[in-house]
N, C-alpha and C. Protein backbone atom coordinates (compact mmCIF):
# COMPACT_ATOMS: atom_id res chain seq x y z
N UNK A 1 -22.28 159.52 -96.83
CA UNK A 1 -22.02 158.14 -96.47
C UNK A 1 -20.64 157.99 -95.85
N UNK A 2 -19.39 158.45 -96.29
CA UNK A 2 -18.38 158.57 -96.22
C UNK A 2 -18.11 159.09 -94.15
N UNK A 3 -18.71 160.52 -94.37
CA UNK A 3 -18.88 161.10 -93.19
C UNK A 3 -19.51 160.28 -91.80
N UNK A 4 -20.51 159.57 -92.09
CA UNK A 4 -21.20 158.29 -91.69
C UNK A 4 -20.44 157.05 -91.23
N UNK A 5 -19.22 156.43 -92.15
CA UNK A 5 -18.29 155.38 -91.47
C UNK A 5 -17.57 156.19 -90.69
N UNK A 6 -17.23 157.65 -91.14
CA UNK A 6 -16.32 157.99 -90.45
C UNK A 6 -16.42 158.07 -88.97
N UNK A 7 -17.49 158.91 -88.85
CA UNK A 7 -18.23 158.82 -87.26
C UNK A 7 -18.60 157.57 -86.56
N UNK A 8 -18.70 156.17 -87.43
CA UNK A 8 -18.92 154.97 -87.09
C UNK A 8 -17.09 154.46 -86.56
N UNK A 9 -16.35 154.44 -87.43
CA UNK A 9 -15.03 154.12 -87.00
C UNK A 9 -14.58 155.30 -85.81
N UNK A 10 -14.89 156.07 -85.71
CA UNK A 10 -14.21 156.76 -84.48
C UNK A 10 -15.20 156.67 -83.43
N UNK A 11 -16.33 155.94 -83.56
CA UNK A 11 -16.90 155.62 -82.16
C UNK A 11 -16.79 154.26 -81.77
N UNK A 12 -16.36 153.60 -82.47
CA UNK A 12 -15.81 152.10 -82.25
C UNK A 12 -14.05 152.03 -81.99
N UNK A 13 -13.36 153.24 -82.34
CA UNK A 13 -12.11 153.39 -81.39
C UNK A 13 -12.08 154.39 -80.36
N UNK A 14 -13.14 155.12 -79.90
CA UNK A 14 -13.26 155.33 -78.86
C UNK A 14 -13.49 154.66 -77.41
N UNK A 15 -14.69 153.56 -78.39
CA UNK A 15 -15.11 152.76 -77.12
C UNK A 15 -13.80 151.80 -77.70
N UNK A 16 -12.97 151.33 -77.72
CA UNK A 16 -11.40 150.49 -78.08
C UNK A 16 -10.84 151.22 -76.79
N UNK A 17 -10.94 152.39 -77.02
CA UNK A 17 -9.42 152.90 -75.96
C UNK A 17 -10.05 153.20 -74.58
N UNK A 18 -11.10 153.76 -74.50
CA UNK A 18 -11.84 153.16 -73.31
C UNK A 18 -11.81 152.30 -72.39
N UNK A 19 -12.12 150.91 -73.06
CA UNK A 19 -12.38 149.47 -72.71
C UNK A 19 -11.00 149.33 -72.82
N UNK A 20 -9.65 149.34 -73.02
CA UNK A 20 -8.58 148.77 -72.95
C UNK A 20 -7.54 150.05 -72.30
N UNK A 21 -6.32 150.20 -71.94
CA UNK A 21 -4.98 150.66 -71.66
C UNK A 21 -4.77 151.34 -72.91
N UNK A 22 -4.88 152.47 -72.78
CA UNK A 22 -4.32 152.74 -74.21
C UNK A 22 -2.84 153.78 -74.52
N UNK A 23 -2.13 153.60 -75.47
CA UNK A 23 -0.90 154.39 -75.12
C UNK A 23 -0.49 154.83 -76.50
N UNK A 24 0.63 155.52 -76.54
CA UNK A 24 1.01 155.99 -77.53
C UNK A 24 3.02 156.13 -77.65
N UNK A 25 3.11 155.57 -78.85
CA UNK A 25 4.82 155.75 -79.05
C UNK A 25 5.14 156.51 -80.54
N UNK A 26 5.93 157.55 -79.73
CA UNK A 26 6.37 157.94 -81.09
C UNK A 26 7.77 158.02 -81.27
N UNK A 27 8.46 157.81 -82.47
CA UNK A 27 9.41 157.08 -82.98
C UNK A 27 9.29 156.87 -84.50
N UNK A 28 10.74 156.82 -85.07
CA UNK A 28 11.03 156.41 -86.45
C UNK A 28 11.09 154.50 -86.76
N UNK A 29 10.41 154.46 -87.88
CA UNK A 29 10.10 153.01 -88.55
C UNK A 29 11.35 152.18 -88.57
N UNK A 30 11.47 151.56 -87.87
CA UNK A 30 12.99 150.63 -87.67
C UNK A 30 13.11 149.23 -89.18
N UNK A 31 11.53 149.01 -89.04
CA UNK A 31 11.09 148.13 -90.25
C UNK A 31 9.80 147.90 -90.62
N UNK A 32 9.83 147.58 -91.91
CA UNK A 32 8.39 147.14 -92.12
C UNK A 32 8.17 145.75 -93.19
N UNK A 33 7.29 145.34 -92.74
CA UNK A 33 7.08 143.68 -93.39
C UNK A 33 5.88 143.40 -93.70
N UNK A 34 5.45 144.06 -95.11
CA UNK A 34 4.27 144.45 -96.30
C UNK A 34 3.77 142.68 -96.34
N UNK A 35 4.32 141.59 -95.68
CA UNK A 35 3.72 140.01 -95.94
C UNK A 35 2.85 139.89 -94.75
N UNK A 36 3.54 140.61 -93.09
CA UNK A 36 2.68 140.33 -92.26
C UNK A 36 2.12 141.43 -91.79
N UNK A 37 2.34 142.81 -92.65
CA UNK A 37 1.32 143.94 -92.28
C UNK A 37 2.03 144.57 -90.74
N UNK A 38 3.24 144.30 -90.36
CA UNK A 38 3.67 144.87 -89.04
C UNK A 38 4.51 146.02 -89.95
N UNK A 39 4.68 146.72 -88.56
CA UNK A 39 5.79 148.08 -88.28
C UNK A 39 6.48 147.54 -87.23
N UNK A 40 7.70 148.06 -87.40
CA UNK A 40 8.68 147.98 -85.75
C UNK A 40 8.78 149.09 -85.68
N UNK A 41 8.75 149.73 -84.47
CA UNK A 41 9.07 151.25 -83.83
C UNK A 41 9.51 151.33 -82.40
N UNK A 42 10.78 151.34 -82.53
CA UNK A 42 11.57 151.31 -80.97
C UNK A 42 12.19 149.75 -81.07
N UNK A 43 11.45 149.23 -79.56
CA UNK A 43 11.32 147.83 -79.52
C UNK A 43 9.98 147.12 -79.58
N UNK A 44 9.01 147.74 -79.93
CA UNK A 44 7.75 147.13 -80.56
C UNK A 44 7.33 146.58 -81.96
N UNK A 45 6.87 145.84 -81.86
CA UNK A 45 6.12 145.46 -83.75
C UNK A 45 4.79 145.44 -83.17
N UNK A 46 4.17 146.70 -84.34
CA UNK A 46 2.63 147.10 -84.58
C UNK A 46 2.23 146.00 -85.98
N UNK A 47 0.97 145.05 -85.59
CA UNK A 47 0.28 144.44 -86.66
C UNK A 47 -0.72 145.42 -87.18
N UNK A 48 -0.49 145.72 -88.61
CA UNK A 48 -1.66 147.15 -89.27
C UNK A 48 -2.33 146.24 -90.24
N UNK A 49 -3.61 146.57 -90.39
CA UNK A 49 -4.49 146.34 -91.34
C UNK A 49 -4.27 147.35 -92.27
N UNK A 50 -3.74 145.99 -93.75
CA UNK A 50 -3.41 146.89 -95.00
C UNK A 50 -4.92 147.84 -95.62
N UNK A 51 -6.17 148.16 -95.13
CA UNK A 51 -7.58 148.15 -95.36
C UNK A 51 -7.52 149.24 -94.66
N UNK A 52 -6.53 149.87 -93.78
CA UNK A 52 -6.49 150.87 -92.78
C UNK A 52 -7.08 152.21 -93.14
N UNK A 53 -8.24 152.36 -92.56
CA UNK A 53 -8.89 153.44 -92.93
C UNK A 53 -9.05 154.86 -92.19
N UNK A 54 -8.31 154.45 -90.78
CA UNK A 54 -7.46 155.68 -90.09
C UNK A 54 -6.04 156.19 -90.11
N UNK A 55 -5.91 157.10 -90.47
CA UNK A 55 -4.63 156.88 -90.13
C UNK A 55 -3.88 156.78 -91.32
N UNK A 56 -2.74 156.71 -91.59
CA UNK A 56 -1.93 156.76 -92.57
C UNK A 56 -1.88 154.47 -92.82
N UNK A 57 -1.77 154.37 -94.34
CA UNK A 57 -1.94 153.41 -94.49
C UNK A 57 -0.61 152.61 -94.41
N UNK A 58 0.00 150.96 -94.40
CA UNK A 58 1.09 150.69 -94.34
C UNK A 58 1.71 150.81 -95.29
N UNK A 59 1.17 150.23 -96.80
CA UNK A 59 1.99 150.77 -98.13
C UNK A 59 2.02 152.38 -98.39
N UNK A 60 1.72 153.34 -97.38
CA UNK A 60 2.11 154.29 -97.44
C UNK A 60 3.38 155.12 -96.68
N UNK A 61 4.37 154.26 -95.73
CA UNK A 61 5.20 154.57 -95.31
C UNK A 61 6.63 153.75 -95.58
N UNK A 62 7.30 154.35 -94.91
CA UNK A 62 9.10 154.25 -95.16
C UNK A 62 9.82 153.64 -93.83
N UNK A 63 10.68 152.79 -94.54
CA UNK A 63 11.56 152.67 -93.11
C UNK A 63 12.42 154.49 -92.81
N UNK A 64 12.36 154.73 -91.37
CA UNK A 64 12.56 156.19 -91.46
C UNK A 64 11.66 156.94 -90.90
N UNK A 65 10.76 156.89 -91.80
CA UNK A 65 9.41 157.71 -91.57
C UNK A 65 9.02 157.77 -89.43
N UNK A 66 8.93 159.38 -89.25
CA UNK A 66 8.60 159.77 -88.48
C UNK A 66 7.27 159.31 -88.08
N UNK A 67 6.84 158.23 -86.67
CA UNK A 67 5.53 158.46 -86.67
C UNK A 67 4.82 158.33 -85.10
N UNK A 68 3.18 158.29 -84.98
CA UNK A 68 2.66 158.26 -83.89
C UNK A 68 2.04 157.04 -84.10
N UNK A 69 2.56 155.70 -82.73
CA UNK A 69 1.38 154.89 -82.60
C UNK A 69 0.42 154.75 -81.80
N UNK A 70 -1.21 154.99 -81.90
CA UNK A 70 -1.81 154.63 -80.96
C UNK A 70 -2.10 153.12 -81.04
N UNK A 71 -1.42 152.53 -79.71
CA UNK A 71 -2.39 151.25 -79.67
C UNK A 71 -2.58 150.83 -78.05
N UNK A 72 -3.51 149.70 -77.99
CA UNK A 72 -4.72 149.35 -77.11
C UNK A 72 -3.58 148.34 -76.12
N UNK A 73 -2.81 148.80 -75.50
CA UNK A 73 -1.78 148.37 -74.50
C UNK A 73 -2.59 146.88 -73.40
N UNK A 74 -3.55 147.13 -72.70
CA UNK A 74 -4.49 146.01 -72.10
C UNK A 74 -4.87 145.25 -72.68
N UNK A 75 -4.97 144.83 -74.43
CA UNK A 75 -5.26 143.79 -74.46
C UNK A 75 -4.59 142.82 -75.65
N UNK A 76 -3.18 142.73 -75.34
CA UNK A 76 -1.93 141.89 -75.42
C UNK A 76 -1.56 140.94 -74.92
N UNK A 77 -1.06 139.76 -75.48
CA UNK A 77 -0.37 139.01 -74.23
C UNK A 77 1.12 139.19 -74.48
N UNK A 78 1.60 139.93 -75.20
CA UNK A 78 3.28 140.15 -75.44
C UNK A 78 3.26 141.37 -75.36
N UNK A 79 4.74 141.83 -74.50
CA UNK A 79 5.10 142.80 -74.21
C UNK A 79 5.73 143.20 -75.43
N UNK A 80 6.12 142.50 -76.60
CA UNK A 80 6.46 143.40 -78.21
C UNK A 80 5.70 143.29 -78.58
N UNK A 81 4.57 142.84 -79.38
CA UNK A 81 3.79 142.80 -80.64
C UNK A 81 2.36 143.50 -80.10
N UNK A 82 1.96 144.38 -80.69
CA UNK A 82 0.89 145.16 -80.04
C UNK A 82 -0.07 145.49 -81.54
N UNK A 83 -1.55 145.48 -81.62
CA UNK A 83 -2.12 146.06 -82.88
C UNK A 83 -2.34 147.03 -82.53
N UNK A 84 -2.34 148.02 -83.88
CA UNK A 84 -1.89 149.61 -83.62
C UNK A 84 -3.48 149.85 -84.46
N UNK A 85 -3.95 150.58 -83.26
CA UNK A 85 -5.23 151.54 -83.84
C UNK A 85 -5.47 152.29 -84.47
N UNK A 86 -4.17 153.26 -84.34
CA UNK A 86 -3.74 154.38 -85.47
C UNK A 86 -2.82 154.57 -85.66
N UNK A 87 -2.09 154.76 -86.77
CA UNK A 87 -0.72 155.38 -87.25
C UNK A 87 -0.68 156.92 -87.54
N UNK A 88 0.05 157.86 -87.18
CA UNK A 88 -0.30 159.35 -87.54
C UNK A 88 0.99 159.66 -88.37
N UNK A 89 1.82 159.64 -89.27
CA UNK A 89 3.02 160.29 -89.63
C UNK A 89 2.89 162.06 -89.07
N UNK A 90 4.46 161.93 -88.73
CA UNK A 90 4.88 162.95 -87.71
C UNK A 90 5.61 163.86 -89.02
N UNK A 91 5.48 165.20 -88.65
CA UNK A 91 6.80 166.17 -89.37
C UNK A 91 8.19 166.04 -88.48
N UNK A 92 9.53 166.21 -89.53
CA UNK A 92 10.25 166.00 -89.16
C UNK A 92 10.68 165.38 -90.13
């Protein structure tokens, strides 16, 4: 069953990055704000779903923390606030 969402969530962010611009920043956690579920990284704030079932979760990281964001760049209307598809923590 497990294996089953899994293949369900990665074919529903496939067709995500597809259908949209998609990009990636990597960078250390400048901040994080556990009330509205964002990350800042660089000059961006990523909105994460605390439910996050890819990816490293938000109550699982650090201001600090090394990481990768994928998110869906085309379909924003602000050049800061972007929802992040995946979070990857980086070594380092």
């Amino acid at each position: 069953m497990r294996t089953m969402k899994s293949a369900a969530i990665a074919g529903v962010l496939a067709w995500m990055i597809g259908a949209a611009e998609a990009d990636e920043l990597v960078g250390r956690i400048a901040d994080i704000n556990l009330i509205r579920n964002t990350i800042t990284v660089g000059d961006k704030i990523f909105s994460m779903s605390p439910q996050n079932t890819v990816g490293v979760r938000i109550g699982e990281l650090k201001v600090g923390d090394p990481v990768a964001v994928f998110y869906a760049a085309g379909r924003v209307r602000s050049q800061t606030r972007f929802n992040a598809i995946r979070v990857e923590r980086q070594g380092g």
